[in-house]
C-alpha atoms as a PDB file:
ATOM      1  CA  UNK A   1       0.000   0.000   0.000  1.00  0.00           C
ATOM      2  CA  UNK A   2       1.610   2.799  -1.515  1.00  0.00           C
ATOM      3  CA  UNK A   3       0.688   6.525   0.215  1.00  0.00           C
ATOM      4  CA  UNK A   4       0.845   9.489  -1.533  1.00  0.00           C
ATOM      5  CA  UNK A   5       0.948  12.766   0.659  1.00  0.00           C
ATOM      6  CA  UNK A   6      -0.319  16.166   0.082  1.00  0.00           C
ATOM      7  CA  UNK A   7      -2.572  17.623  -2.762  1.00  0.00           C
ATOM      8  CA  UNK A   8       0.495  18.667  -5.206  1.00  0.00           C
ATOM      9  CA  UNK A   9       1.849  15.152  -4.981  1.00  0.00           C
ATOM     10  CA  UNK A  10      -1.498  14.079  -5.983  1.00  0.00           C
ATOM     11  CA  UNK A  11      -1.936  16.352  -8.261  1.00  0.00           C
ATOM     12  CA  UNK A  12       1.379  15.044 -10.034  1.00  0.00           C
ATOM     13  CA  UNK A  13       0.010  11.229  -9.523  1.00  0.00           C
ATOM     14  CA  UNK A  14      -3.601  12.007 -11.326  1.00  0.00           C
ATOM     15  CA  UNK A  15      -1.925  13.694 -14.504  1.00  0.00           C
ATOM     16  CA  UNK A  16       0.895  10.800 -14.472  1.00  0.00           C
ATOM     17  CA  UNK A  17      -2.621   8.098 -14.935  1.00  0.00           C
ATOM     18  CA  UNK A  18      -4.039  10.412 -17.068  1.00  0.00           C
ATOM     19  CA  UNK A  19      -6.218  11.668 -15.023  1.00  0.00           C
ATOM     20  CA  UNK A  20      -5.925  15.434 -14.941  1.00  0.00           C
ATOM     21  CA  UNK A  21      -8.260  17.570 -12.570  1.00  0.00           C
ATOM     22  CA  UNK A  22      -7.215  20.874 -11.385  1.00  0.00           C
ATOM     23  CA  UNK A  23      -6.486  21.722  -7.546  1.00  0.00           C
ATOM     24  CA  UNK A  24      -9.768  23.897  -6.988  1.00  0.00           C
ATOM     25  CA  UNK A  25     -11.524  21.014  -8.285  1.00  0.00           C
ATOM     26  CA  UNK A  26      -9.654  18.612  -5.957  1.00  0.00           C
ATOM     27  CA  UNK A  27      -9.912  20.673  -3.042  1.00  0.00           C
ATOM     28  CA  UNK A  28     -13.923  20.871  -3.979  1.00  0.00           C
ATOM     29  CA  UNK A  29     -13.406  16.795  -3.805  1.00  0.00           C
ATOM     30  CA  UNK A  30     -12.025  17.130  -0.475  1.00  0.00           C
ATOM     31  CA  UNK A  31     -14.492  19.257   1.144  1.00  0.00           C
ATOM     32  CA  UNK A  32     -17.663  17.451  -0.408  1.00  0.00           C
ATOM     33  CA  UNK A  33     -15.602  14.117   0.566  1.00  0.00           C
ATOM     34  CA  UNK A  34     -15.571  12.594  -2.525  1.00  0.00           C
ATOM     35  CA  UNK A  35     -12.092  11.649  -2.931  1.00  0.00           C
ATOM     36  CA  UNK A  36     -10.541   9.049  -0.551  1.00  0.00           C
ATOM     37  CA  UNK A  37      -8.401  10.399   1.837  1.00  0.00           C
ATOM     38  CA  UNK A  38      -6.886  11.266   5.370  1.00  0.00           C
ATOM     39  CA  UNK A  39      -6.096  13.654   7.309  1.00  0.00           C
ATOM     40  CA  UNK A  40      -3.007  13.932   9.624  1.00  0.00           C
ATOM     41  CA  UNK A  41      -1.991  16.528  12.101  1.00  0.00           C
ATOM     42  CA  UNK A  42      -1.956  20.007  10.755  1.00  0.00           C
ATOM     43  CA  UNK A  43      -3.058  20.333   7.375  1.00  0.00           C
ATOM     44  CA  UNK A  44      -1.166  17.285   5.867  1.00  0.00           C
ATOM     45  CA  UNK A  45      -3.806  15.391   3.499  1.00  0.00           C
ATOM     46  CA  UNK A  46      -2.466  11.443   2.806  1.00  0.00           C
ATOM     47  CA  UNK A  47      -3.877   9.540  -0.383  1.00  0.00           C
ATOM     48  CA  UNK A  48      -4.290   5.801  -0.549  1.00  0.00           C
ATOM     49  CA  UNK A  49      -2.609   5.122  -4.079  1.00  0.00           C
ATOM     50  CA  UNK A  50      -4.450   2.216  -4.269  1.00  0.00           C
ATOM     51  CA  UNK A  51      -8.119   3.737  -3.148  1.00  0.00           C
ATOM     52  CA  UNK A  52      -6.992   6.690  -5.781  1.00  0.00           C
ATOM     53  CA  UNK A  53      -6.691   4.208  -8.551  1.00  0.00           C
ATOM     54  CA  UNK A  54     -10.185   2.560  -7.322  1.00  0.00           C
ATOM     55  CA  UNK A  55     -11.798   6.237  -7.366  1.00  0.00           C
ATOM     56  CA  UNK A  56     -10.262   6.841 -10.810  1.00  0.00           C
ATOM     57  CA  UNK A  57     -11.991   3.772 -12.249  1.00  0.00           C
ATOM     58  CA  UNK A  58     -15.375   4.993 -10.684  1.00  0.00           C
ATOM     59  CA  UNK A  59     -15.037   8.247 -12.001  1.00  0.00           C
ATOM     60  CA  UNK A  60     -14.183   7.111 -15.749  1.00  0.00           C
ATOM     61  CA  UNK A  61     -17.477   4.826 -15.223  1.00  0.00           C
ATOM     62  CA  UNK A  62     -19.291   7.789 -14.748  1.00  0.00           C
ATOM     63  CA  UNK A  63     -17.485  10.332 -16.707  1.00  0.00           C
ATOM     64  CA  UNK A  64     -18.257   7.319 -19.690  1.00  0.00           C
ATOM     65  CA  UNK A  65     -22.383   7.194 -18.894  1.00  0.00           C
ATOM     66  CA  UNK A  66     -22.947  10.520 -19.098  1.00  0.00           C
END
């Protein structure tokens, strides 16, 4: 289980799969809860790389039905 930590790491991850969004739109994500993550002390945000590559899937089924 590979961790990925803080928003421009992710950021760098999602356009590496491509799987571009932009940071407002993440932080929107984030906010709303929509994006697996965690929070550690301060305002350090950790990513799950393999519940990011789950959520990517999800969203392509979507962003492909609509």
């Amino acid at each position: 289980m590979s961790k990925i930590q803080g928003v421009k790491s992710l950021l760098e991850y999602l356009e590496s799969v491509d799987y571009p969004i932009s940071e407002n739109q993440l932080h929107e994500f984030l906010a709303r809860r929509k994006i697996p993550h965690k929070k550690s002390y301060g305002d350090t945000v950790f990513f799950d790389s393999a519940h990011i590559d789950w959520w990517i899937t999800e969203q392509r089924k979507v962003d492909s039905a609509t």
